[in-house]
PDB file of N, CA and C in Angstrom:
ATOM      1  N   UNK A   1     264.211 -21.220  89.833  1.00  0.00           N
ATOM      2  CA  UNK A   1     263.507 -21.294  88.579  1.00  0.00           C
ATOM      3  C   UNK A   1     262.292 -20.372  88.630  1.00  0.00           C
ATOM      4  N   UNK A   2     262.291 -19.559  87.638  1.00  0.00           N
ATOM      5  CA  UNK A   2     261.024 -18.534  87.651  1.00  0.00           C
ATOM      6  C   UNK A   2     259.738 -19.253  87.199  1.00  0.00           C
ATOM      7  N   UNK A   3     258.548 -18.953  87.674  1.00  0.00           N
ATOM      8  CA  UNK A   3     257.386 -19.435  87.971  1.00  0.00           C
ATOM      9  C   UNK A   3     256.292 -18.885  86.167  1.00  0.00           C
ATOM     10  N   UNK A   4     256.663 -19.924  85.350  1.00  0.00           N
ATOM     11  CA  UNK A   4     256.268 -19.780  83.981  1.00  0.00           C
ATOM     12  C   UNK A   4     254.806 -20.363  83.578  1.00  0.00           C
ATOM     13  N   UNK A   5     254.380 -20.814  84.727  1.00  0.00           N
ATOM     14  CA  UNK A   5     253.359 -21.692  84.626  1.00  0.00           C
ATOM     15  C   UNK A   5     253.043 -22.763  83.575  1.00  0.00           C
ATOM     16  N   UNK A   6     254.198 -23.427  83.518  1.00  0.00           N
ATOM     17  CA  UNK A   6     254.370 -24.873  82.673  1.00  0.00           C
ATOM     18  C   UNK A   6     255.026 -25.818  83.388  1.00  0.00           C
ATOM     19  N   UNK A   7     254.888 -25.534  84.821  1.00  0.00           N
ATOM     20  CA  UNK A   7     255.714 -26.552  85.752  1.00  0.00           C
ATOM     21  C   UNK A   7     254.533 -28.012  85.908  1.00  0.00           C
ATOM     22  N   UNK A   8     254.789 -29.325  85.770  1.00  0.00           N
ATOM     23  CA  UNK A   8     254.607 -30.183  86.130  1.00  0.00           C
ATOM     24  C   UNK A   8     253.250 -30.188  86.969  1.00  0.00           C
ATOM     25  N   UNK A   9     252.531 -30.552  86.592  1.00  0.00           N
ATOM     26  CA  UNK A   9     251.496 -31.008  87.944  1.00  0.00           C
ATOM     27  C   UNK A   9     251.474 -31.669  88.741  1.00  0.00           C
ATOM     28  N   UNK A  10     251.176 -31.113  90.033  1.00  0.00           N
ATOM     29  CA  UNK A  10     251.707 -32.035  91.096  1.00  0.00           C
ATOM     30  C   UNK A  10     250.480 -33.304  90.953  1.00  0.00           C
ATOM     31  N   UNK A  11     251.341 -34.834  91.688  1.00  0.00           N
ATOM     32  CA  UNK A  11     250.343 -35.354  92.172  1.00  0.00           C
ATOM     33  C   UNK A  11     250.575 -35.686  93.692  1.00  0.00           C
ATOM     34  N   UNK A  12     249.186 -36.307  94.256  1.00  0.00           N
ATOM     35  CA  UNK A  12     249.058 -36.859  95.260  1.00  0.00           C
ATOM     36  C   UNK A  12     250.578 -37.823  95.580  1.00  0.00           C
ATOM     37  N   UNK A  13     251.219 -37.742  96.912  1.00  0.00           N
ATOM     38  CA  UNK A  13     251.977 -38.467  97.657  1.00  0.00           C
ATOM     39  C   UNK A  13     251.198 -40.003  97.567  1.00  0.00           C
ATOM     40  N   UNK A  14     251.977 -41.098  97.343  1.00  0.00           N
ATOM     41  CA  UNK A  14     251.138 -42.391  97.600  1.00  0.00           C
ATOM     42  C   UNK A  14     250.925 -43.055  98.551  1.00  0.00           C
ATOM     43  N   UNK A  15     249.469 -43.112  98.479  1.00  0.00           N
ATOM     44  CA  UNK A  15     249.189 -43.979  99.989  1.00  0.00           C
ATOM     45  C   UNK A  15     248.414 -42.312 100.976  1.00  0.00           C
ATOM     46  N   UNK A  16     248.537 -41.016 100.275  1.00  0.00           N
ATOM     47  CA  UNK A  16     248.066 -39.847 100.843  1.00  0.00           C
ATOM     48  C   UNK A  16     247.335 -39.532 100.013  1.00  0.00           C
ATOM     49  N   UNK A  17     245.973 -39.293  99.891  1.00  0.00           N
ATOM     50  CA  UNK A  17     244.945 -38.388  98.854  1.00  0.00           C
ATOM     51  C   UNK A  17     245.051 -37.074  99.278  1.00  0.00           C
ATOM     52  N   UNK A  18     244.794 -36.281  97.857  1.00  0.00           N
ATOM     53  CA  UNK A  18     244.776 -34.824  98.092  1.00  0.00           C
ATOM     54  C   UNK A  18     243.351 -34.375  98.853  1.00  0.00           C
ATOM     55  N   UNK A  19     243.498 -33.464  99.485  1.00  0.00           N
ATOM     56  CA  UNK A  19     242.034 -33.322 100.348  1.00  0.00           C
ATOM     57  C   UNK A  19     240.635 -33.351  99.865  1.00  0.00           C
ATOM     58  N   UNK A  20     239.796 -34.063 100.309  1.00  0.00           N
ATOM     59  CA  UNK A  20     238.352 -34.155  99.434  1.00  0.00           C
ATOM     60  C   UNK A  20     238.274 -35.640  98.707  1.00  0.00           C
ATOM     61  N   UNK A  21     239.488 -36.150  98.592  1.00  0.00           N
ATOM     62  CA  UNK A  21     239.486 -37.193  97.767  1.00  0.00           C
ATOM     63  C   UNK A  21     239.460 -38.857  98.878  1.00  0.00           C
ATOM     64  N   UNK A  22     239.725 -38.310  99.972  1.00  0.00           N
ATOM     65  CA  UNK A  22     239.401 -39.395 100.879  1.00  0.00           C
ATOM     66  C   UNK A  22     238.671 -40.715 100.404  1.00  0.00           C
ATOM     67  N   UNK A  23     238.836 -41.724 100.547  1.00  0.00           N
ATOM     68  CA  UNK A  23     237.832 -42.981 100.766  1.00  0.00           C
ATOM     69  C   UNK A  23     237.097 -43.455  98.774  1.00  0.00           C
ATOM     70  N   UNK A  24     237.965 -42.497  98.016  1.00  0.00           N
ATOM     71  CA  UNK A  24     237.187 -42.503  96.693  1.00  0.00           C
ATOM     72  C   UNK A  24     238.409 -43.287  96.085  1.00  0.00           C
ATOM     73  N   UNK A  25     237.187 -44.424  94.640  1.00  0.00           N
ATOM     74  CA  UNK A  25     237.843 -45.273  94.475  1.00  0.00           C
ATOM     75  C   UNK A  25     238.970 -44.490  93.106  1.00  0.00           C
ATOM     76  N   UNK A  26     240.041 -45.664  93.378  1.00  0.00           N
ATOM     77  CA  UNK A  26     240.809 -45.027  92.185  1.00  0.00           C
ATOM     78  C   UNK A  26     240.970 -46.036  90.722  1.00  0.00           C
ATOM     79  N   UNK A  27     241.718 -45.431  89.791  1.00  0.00           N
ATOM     80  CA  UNK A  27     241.545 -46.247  88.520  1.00  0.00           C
ATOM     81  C   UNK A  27     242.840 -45.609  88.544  1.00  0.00           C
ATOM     82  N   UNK A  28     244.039 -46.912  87.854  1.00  0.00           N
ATOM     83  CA  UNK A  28     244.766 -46.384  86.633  1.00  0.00           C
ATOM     84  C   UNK A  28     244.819 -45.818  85.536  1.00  0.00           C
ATOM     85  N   UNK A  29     245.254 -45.190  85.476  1.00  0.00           N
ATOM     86  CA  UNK A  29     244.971 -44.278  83.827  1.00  0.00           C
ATOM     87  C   UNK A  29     245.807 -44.899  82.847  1.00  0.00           C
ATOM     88  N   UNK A  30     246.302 -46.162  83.373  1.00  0.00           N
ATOM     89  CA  UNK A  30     247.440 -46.551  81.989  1.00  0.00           C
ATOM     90  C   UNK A  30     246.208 -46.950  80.659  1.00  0.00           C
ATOM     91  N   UNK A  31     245.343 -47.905  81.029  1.00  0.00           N
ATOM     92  CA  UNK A  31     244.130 -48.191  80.356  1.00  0.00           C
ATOM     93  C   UNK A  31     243.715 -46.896  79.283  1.00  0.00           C
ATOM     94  N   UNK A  32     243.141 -46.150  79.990  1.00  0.00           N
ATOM     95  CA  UNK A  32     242.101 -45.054  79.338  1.00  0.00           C
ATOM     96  C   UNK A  32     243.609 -44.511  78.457  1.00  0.00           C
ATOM     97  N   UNK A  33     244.466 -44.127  79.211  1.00  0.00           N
ATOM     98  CA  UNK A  33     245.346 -43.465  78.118  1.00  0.00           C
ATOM     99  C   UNK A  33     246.074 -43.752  76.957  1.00  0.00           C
ATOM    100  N   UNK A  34     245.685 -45.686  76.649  1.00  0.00           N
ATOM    101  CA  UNK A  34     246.580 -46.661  75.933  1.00  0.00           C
ATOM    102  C   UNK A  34     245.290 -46.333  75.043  1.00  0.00           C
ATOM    103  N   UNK A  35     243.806 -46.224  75.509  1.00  0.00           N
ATOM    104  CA  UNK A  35     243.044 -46.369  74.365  1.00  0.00           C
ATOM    105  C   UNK A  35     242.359 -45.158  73.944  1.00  0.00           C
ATOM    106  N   UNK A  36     242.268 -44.063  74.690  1.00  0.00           N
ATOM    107  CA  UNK A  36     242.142 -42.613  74.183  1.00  0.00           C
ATOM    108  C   UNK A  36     243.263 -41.933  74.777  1.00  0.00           C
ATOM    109  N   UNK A  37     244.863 -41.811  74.044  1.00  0.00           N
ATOM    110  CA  UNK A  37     245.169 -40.771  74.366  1.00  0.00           C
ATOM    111  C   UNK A  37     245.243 -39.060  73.980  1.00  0.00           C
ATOM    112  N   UNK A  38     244.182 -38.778  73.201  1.00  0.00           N
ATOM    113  CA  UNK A  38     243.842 -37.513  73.128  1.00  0.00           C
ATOM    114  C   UNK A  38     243.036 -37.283  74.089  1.00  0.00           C
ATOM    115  N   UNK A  39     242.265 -38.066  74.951  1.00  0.00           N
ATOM    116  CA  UNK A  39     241.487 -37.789  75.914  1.00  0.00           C
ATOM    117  C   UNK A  39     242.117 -37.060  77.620  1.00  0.00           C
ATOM    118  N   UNK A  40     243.572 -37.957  77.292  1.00  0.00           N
ATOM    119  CA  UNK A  40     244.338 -37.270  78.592  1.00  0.00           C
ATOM    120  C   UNK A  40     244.945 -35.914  78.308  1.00  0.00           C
ATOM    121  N   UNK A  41     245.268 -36.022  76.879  1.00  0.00           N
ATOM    122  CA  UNK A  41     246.120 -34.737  76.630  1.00  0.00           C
ATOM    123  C   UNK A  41     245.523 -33.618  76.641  1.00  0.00           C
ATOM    124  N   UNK A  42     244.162 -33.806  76.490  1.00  0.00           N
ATOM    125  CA  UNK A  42     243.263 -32.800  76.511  1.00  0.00           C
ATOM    126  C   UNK A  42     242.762 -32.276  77.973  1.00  0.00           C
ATOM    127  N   UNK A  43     242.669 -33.328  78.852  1.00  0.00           N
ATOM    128  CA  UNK A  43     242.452 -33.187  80.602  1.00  0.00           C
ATOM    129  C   UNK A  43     243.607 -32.888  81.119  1.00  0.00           C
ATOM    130  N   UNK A  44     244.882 -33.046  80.807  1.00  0.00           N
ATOM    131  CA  UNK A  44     246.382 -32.486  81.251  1.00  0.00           C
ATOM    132  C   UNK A  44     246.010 -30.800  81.545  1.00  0.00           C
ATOM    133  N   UNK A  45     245.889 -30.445  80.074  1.00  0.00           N
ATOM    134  CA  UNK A  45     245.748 -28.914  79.448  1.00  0.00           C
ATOM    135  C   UNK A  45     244.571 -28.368  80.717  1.00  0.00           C
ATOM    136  N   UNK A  46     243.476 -28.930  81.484  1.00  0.00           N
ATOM    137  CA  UNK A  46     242.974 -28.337  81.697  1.00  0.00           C
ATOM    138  C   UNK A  46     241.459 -29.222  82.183  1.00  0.00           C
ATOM    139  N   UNK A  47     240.315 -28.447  82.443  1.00  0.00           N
ATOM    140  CA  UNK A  47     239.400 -29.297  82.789  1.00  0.00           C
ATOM    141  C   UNK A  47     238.521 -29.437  81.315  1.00  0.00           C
ATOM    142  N   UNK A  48     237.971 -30.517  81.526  1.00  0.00           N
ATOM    143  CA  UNK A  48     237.683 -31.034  80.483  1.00  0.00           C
ATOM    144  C   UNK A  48     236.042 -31.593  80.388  1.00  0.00           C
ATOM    145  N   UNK A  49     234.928 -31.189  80.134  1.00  0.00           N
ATOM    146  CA  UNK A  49     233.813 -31.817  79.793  1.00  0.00           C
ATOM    147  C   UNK A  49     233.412 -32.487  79.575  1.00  0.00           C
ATOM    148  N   UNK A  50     233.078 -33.690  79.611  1.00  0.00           N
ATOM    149  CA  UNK A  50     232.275 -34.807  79.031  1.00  0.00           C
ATOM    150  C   UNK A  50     231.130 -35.176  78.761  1.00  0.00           C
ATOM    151  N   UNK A  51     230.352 -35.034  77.795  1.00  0.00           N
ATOM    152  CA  UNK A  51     229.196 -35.166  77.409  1.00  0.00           C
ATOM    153  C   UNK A  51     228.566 -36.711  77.246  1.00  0.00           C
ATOM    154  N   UNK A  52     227.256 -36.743  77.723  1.00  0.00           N
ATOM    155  CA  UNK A  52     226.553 -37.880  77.571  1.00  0.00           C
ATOM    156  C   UNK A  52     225.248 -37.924  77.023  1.00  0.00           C
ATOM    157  N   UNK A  53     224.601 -38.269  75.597  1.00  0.00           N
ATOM    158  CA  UNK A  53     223.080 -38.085  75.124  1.00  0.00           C
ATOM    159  C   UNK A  53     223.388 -36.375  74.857  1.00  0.00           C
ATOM    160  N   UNK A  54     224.324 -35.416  74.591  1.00  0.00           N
ATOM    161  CA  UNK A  54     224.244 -34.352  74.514  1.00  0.00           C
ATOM    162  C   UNK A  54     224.265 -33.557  75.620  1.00  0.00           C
ATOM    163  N   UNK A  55     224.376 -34.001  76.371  1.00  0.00           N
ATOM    164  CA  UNK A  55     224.284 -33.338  78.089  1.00  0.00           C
ATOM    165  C   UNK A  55     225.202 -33.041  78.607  1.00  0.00           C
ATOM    166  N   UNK A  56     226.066 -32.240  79.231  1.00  0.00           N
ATOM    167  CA  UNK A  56     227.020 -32.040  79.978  1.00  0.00           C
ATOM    168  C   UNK A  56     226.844 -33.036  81.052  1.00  0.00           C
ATOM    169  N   UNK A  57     227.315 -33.640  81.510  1.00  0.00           N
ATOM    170  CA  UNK A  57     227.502 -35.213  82.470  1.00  0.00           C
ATOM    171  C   UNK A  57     228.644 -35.123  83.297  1.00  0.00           C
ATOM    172  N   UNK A  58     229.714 -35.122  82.770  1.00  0.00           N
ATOM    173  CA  UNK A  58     231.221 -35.252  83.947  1.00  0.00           C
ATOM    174  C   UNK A  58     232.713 -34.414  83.629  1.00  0.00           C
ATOM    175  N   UNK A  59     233.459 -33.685  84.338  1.00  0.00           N
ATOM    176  CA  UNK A  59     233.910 -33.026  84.586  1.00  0.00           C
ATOM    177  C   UNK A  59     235.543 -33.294  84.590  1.00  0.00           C
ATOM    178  N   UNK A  60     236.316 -33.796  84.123  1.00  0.00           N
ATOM    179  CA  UNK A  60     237.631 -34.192  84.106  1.00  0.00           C
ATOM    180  C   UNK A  60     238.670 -32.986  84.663  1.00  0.00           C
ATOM    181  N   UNK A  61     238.980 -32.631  85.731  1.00  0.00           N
ATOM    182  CA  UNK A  61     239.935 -31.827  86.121  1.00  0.00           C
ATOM    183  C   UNK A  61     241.247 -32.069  86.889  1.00  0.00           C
ATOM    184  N   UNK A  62     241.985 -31.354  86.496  1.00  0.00           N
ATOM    185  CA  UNK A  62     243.576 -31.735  86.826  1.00  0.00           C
ATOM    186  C   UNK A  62     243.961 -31.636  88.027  1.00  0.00           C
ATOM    187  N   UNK A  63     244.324 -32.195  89.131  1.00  0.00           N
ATOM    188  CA  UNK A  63     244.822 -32.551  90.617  1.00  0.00           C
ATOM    189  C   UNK A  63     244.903 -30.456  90.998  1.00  0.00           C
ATOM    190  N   UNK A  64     245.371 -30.257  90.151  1.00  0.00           N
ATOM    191  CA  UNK A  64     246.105 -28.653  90.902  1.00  0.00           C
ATOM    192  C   UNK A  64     244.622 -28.011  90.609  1.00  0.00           C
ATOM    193  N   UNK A  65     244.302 -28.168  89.841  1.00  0.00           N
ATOM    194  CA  UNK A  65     242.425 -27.418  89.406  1.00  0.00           C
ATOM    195  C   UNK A  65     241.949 -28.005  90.329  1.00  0.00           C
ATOM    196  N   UNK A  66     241.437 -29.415  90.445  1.00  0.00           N
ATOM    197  CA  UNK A  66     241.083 -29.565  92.148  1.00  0.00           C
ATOM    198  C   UNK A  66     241.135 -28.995  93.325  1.00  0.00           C
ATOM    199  N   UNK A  67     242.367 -28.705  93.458  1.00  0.00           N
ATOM    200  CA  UNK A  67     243.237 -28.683  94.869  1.00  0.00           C
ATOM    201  C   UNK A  67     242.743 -26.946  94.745  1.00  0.00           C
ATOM    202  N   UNK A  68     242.529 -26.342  93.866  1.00  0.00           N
ATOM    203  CA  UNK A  68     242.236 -25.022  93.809  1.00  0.00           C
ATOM    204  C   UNK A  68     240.680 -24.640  94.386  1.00  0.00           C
ATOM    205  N   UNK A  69     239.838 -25.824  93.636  1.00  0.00           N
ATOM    206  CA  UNK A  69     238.268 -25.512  93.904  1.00  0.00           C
ATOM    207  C   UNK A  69     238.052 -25.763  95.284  1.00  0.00           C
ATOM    208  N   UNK A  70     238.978 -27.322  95.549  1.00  0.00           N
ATOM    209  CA  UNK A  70     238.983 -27.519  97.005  1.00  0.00           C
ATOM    210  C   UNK A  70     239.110 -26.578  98.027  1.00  0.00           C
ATOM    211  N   UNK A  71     240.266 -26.003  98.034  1.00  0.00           N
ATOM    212  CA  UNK A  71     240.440 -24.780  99.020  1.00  0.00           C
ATOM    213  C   UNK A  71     239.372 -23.319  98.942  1.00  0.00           C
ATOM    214  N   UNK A  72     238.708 -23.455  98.491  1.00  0.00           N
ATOM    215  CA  UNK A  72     237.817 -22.582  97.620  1.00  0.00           C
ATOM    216  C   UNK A  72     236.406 -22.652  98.245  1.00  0.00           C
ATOM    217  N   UNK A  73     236.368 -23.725  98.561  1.00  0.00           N
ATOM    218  CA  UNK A  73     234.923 -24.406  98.898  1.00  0.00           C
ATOM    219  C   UNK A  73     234.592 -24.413 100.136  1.00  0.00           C
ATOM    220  N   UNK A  74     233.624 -23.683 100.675  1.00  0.00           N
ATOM    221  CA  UNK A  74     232.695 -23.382 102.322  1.00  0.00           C
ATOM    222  C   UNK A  74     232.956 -24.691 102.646  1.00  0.00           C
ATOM    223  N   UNK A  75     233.206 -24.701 104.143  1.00  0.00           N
ATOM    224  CA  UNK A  75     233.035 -25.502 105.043  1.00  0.00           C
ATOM    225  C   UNK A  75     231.843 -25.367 105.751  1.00  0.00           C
ATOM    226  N   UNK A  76     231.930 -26.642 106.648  1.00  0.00           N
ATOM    227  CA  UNK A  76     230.264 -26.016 107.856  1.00  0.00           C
ATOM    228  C   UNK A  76     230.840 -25.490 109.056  1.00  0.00           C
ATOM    229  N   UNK A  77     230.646 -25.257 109.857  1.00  0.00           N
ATOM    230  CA  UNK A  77     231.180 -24.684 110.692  1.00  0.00           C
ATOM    231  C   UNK A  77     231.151 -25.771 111.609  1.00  0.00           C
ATOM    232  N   UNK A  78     232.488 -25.559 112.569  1.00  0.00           N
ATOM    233  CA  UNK A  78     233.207 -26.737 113.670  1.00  0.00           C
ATOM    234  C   UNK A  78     232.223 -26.586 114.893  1.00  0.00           C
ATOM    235  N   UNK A  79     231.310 -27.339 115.148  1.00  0.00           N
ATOM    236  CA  UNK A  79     230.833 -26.761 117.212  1.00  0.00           C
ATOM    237  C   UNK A  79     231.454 -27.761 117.628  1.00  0.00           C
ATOM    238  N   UNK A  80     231.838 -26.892 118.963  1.00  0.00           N
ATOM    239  CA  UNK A  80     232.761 -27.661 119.694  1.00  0.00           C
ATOM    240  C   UNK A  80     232.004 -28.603 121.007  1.00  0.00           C
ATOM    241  N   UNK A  81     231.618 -29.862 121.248  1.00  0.00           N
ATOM    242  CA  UNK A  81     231.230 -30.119 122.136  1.00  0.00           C
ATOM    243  C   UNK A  81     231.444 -29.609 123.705  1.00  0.00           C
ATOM    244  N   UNK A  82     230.584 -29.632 124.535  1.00  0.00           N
ATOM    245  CA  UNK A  82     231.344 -28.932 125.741  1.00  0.00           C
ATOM    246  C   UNK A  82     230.414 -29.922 126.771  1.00  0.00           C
ATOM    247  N   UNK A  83     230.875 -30.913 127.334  1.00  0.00           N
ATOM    248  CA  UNK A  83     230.196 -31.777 128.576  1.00  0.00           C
ATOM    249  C   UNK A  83     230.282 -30.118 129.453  1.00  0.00           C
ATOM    250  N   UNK A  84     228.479 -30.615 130.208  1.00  0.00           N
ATOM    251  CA  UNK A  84     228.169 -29.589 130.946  1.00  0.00           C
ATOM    252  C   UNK A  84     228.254 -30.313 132.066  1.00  0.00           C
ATOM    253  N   UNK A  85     229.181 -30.395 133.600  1.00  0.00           N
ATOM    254  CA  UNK A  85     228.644 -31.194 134.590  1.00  0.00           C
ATOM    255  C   UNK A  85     227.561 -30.958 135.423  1.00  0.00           C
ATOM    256  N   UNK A  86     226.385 -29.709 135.326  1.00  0.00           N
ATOM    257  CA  UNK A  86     225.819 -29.699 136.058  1.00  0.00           C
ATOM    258  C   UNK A  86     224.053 -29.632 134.640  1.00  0.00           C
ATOM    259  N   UNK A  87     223.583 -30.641 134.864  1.00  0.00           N
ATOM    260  CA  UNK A  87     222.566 -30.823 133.743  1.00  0.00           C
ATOM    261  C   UNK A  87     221.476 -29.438 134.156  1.00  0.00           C
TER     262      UNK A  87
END
């Protein structure tokens, strides 16, 4: 299948978070999407803004937009411990 960019978004394996997402709590989306669903259809399409008091506030982005910034994003650098035996 040629690569049209309307393929499915992946999600997370269950019981595996996509990287970065470790230890963070989760919500069903059946809720939010039973009572705004223009709100998902609009975060599907893409990342999505959310305003609070007029303010830009929170950021709604799609697992693969994630997984993009994620890989994207500086690390710190690894030091490697090294026991010295002679102090």
């Amino acid at each position: 299948m040629a690569d049209t960019g309307d393929q499915a978004i992946p999600s997370s394996p269950r019981g595996r978070p996509a990287p970065g997402l470790e230890g963070l709590p989760r919500m069903d989306m059946g809720a939010l999407e039973a009572s705004v669903p223009s709100l998902v259809d609009s975060a599907v399409r893409g990342p999505l803004v959310l305003t609070r008091n007029g303010a830009d506030a929170f950021v709604l982005l799609p697992l693969d937009a994630y997984s993009r910034l994620w890989a994207q994003a500086p690390r710190p650098p690894v030091i490697d411990a090294v026991d010295d035996p002679d102090p």
